[in-house]
C-alpha atoms as a PDB file:
ATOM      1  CA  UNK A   1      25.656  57.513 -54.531  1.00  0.00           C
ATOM      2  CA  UNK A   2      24.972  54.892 -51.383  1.00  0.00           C
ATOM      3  CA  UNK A   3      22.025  56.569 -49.560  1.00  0.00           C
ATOM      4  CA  UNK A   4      20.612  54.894 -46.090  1.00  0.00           C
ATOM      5  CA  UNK A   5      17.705  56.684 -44.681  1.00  0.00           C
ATOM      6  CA  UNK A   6      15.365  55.887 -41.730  1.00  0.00           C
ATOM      7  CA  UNK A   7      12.939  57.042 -39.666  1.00  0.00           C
ATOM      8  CA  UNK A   8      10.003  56.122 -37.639  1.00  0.00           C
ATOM      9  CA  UNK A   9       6.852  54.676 -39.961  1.00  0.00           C
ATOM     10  CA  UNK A  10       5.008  57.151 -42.119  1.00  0.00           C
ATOM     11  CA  UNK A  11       8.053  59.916 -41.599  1.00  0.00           C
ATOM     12  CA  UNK A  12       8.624  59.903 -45.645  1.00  0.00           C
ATOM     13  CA  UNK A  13      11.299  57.466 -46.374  1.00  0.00           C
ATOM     14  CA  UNK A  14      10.083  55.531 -49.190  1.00  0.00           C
ATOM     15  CA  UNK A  15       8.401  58.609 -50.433  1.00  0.00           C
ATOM     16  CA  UNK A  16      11.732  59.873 -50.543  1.00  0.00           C
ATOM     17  CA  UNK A  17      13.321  56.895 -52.477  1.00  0.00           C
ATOM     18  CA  UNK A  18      10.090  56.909 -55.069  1.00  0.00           C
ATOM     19  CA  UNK A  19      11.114  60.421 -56.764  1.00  0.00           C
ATOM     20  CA  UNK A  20      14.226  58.644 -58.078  1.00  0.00           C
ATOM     21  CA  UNK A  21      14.204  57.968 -61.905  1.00  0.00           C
ATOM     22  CA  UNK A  22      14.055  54.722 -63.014  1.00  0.00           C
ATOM     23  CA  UNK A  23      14.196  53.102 -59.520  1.00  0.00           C
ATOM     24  CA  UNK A  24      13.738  49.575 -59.285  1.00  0.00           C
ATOM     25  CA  UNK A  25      12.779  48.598 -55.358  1.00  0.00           C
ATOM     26  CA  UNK A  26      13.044  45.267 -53.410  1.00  0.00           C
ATOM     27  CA  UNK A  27      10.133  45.578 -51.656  1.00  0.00           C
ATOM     28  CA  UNK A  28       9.795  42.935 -48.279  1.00  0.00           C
ATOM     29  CA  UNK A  29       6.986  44.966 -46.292  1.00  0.00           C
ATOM     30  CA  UNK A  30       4.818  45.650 -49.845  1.00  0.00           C
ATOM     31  CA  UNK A  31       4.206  49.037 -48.632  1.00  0.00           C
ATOM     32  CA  UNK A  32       6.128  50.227 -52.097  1.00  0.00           C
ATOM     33  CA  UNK A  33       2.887  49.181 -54.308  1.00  0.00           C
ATOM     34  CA  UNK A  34       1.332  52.470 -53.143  1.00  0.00           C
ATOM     35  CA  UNK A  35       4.279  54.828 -54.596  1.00  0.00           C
ATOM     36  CA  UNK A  36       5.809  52.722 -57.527  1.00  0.00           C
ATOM     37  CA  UNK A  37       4.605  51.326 -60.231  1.00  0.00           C
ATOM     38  CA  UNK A  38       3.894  47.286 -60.489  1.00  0.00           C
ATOM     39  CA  UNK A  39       6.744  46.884 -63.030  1.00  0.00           C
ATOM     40  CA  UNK A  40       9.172  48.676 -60.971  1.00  0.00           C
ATOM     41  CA  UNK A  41       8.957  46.502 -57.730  1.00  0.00           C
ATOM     42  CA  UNK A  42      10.672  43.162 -56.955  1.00  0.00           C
ATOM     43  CA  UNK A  43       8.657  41.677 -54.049  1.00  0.00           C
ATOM     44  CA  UNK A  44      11.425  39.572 -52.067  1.00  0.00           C
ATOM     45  CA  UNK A  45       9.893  37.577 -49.095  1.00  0.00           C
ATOM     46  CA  UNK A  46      12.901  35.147 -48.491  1.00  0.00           C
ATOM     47  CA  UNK A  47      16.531  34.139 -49.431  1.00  0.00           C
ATOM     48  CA  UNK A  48      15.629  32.842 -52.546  1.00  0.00           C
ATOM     49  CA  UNK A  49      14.083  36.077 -54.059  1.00  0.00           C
ATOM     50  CA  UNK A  50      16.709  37.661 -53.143  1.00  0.00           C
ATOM     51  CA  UNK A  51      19.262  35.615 -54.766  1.00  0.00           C
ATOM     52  CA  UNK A  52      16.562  35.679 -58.410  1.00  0.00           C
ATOM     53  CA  UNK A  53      16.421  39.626 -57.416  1.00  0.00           C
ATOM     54  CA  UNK A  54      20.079  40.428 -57.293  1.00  0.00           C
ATOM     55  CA  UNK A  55      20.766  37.507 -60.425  1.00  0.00           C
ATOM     56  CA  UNK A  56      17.960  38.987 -62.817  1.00  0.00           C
ATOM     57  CA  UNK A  57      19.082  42.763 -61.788  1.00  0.00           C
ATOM     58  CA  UNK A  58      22.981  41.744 -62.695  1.00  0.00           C
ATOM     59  CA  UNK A  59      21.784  40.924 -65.925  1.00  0.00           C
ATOM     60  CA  UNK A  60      19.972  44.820 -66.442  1.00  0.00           C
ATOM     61  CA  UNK A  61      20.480  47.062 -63.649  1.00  0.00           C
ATOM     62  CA  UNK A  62      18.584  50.264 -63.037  1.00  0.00           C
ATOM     63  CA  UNK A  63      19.409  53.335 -62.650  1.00  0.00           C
ATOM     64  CA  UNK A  64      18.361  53.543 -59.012  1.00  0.00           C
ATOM     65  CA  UNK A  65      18.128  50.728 -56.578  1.00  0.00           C
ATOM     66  CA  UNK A  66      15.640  50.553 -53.215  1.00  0.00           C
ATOM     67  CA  UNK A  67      15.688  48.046 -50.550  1.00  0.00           C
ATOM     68  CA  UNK A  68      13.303  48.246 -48.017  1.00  0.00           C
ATOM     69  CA  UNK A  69      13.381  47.500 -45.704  1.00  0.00           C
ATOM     70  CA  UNK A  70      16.954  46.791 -44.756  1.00  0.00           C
ATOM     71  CA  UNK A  71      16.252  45.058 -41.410  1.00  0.00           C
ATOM     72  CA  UNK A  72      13.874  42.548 -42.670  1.00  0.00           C
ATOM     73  CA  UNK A  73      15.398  41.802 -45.426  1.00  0.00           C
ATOM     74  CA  UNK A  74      18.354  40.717 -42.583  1.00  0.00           C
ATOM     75  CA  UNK A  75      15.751  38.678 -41.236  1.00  0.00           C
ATOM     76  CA  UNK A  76      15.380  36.734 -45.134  1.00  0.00           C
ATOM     77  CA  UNK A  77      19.201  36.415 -45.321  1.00  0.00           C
ATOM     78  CA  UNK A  78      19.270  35.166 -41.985  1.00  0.00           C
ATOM     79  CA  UNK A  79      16.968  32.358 -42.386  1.00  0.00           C
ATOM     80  CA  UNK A  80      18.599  31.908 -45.790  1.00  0.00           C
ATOM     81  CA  UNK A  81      22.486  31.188 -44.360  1.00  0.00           C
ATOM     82  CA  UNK A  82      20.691  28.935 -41.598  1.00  0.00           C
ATOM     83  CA  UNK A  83      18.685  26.961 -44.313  1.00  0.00           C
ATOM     84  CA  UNK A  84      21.592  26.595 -45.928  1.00  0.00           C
ATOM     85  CA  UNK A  85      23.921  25.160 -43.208  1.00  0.00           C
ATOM     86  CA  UNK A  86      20.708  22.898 -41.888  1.00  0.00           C
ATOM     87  CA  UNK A  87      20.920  24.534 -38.306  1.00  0.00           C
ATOM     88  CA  UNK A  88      18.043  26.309 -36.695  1.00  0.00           C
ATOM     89  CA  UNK A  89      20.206  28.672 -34.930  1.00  0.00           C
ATOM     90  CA  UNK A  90      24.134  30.636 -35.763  1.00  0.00           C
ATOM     91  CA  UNK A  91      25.153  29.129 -32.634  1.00  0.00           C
ATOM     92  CA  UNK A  92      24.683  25.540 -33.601  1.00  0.00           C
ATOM     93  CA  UNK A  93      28.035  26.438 -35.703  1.00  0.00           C
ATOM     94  CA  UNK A  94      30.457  25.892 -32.916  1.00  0.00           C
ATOM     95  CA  UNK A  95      33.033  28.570 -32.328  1.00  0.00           C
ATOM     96  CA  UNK A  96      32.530  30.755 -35.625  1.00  0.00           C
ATOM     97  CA  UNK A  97      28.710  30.734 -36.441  1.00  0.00           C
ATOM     98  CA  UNK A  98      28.274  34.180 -35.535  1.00  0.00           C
ATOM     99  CA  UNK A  99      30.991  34.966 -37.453  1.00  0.00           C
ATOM    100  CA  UNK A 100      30.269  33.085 -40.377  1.00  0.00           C
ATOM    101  CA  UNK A 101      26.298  34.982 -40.375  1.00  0.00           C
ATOM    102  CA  UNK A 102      27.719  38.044 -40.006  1.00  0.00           C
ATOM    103  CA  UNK A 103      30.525  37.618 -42.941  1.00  0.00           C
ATOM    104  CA  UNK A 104      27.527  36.221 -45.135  1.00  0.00           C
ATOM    105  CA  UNK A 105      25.132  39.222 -43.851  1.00  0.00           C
ATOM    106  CA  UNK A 106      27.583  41.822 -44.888  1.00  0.00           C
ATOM    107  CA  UNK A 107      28.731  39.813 -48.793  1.00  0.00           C
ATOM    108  CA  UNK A 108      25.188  40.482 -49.436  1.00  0.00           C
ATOM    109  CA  UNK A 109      24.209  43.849 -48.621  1.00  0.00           C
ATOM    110  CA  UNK A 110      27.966  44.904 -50.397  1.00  0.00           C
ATOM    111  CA  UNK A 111      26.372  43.021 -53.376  1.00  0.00           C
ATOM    112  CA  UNK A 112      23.457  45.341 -53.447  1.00  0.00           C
ATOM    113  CA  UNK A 113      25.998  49.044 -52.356  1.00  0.00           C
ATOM    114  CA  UNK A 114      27.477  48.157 -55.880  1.00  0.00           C
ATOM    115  CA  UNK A 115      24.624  47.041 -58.026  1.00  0.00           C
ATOM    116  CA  UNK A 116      23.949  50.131 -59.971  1.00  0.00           C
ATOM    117  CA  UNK A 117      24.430  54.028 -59.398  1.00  0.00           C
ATOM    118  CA  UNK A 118      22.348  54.898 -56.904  1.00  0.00           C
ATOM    119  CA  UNK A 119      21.734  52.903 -54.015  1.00  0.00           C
ATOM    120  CA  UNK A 120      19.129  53.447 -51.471  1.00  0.00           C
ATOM    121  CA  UNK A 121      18.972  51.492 -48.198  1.00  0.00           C
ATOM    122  CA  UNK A 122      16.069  52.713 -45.857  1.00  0.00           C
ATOM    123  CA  UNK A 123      15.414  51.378 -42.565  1.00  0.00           C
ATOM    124  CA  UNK A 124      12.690  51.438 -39.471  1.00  0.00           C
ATOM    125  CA  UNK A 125      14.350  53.874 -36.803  1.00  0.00           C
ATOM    126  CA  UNK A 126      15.467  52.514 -32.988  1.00  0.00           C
ATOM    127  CA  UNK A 127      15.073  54.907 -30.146  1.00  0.00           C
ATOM    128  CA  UNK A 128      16.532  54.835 -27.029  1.00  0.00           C
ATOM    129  CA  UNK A 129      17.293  56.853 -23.722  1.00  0.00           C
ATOM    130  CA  UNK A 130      20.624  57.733 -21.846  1.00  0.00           C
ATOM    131  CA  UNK A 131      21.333  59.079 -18.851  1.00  0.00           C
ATOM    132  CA  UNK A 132      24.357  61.726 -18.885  1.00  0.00           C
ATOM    133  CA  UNK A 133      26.656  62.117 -16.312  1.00  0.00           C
ATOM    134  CA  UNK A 134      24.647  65.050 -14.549  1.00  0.00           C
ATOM    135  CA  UNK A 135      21.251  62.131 -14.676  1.00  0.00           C
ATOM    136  CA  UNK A 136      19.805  63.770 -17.520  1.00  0.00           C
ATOM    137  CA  UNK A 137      17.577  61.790 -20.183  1.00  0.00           C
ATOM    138  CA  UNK A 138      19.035  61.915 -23.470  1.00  0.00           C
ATOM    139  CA  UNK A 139      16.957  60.759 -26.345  1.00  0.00           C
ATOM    140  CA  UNK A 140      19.085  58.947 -29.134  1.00  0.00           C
ATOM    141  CA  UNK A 141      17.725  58.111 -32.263  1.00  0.00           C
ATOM    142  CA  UNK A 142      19.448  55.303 -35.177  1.00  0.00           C
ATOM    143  CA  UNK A 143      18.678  52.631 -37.492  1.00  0.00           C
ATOM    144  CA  UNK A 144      17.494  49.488 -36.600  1.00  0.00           C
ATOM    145  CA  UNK A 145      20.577  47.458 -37.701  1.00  0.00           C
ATOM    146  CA  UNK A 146      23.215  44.983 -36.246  1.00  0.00           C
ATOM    147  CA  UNK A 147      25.376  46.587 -33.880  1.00  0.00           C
ATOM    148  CA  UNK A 148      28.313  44.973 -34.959  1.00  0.00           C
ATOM    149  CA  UNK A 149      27.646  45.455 -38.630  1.00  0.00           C
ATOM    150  CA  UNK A 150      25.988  49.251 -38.225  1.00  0.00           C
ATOM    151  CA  UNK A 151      29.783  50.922 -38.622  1.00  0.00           C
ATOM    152  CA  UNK A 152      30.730  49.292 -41.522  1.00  0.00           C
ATOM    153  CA  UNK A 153      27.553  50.203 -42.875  1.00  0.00           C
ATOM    154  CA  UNK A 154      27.795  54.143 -42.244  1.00  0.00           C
ATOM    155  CA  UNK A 155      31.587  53.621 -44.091  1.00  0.00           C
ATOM    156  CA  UNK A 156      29.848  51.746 -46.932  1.00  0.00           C
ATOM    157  CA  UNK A 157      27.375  55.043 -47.857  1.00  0.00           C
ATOM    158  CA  UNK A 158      27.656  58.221 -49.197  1.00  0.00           C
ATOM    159  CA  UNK A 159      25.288  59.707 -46.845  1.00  0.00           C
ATOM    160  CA  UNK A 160      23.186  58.056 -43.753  1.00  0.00           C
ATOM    161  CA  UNK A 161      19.891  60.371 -42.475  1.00  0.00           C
ATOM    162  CA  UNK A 162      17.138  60.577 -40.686  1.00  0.00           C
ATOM    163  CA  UNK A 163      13.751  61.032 -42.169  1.00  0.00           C
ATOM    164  CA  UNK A 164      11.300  63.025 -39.977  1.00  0.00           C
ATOM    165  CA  UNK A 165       7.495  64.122 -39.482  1.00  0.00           C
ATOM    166  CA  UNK A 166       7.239  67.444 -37.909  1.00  0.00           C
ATOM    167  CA  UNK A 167       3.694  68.299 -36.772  1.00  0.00           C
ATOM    168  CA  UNK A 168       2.480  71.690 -35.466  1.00  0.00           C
ATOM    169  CA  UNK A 169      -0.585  72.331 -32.872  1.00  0.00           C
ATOM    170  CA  UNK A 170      -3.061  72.590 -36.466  1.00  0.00           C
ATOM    171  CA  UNK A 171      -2.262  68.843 -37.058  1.00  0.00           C
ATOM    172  CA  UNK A 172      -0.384  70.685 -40.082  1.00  0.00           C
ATOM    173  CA  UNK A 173       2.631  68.311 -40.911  1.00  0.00           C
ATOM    174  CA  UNK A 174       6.043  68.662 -42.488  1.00  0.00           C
ATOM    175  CA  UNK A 175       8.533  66.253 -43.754  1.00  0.00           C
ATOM    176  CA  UNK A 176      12.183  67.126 -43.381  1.00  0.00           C
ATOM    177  CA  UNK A 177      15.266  65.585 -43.657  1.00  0.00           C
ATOM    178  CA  UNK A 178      17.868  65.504 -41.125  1.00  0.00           C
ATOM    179  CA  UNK A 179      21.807  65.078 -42.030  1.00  0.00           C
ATOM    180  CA  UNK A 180      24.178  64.972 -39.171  1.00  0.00           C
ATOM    181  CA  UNK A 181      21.478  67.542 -37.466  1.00  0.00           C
ATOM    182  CA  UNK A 182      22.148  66.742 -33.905  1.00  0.00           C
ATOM    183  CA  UNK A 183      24.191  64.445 -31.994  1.00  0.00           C
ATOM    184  CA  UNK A 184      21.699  62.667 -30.709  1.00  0.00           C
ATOM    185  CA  UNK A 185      20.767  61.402 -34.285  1.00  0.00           C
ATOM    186  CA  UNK A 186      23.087  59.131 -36.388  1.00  0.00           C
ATOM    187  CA  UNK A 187      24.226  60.012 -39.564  1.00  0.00           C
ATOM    188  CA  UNK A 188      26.925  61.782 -41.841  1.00  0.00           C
ATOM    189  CA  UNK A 189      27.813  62.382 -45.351  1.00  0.00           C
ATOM    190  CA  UNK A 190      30.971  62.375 -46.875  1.00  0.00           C
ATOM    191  CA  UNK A 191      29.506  65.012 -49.280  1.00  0.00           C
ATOM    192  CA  UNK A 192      29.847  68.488 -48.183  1.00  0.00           C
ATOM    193  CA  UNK A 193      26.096  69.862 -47.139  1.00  0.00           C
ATOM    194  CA  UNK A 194      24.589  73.375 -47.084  1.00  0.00           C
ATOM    195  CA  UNK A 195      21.922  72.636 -44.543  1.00  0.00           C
ATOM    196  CA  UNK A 196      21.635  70.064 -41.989  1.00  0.00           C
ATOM    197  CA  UNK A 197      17.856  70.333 -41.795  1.00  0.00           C
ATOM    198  CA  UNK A 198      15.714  70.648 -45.459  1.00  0.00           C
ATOM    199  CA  UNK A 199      12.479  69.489 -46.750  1.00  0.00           C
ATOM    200  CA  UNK A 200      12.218  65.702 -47.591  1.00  0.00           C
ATOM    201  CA  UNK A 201      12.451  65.915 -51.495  1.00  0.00           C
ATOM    202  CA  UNK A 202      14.995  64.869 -54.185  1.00  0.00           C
ATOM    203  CA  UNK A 203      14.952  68.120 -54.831  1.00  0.00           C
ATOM    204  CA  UNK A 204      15.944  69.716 -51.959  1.00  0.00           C
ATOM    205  CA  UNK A 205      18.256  66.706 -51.162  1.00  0.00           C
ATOM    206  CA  UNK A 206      20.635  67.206 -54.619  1.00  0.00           C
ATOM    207  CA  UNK A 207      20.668  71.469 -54.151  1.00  0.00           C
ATOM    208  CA  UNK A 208      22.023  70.893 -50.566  1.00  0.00           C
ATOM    209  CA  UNK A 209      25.349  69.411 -51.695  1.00  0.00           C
ATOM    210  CA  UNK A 210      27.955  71.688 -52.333  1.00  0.00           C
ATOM    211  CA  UNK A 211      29.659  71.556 -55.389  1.00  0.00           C
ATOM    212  CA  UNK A 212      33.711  71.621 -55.552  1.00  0.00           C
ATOM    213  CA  UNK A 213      35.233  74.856 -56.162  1.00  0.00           C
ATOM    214  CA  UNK A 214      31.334  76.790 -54.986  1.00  0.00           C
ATOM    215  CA  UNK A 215      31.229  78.293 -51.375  1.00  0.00           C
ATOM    216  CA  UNK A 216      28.704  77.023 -48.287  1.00  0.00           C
ATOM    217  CA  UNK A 217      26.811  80.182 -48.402  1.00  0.00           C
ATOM    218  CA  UNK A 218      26.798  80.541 -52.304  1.00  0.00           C
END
């Protein structure tokens, strides 16, 4: 299963990824040292790790793969495809270097959708505001990915969602999981869901599919 999941910071996304079994995480923010264990994290702070990272995991791959974050490890293979070329900038490739970035970009994180079983992409969340046609303010809310790479991504996954912290007027908080919950968040799943809205645990997450041949409300 291809899972992407973001959110805003401290919503519960890497909390999420940690209750999978024998996950293995390419960590580039080293926030994951606080929820897995030292043995199960690959810290990747440039091209180059991730090129050892993906080689050595080839070699023995886990049962459950992490990356987060998926924006800044962009950033790495970014830098990387520039370093390699010797420009400072995609443009200094006349006529195709965003194309070429972009073709690289997307060879990689395919590389990483098909490295094991599970797959779990998480990423920062981007919010922004539209106006409607009636001059209403419309709050949208979606990963913080390439534009022009962010619908081959959602095709690429099983299921794309949005991690979020609910707190009440006690400071009390939740963490819940949304799934295709409104329109103004992105996300889908090509898995057929109970709920739309449950409680941000691995648990909850495998019980909400719906099994072939079993009813919604069974």
């Amino acid at each position: 299963m291809r899972i992407w999941i973001y959110g805003a910071p401290f919503s519960g996304k890497t909390t999420f990824a940690s209750q999978f079994k024998g996950a293995k995480i390419l960590s580039t923010d080293g926030n994951a040292e606080y929820l897995f264990p030292a043995e199960d994290i690959i810290r990747v702070k440039d091209g180059n790790d991730l090129n050892n990272a993906i080689n050595t995991l080839r070699k023995n791959p886990p049962e459950t793969l992490v990356i987060d974050t998926t924006e800044y490890l962009l950033d790495y293979i970014r830098f990387y495809f520039l370093e390699k070329n010797k420009v400072e900038h995609e443009s200094d490739i006349a006529y195709k270097g965003y194309g070429m970035l972009r073709q690289f970009t997307w060879e990689q994180i395919v590389k990483l959708a098909n490295m094991c079983k599970d797959v779990i992409f998480i990423s920062h969340e981007a919010v922004y505001v539209e106006k409607n046609k009636f001059g209403r303010e419309i709050t949208f809310y979606t990963p913080q990915f390439d534009d022009k790479l962010k619908d081959k991504m959602m095709g690429l996954m099983s299921v794309v969602m949005r991690a979020v912290k609910i707190s009440n007027e006690k400071n009390d908080s939740s963490y819940m999981l949304h799934i295709n919950h409104t329109d103004e968040e992105f996300g889908g799943t090509r898995l057929p869901v109970r709920q739309t809205e449950i409680p941000n645990s691995k648990e909850a997450f495998m019980n909400n599919f719906i099994k072939p041949g079993e009813k919604k409300g069974e």
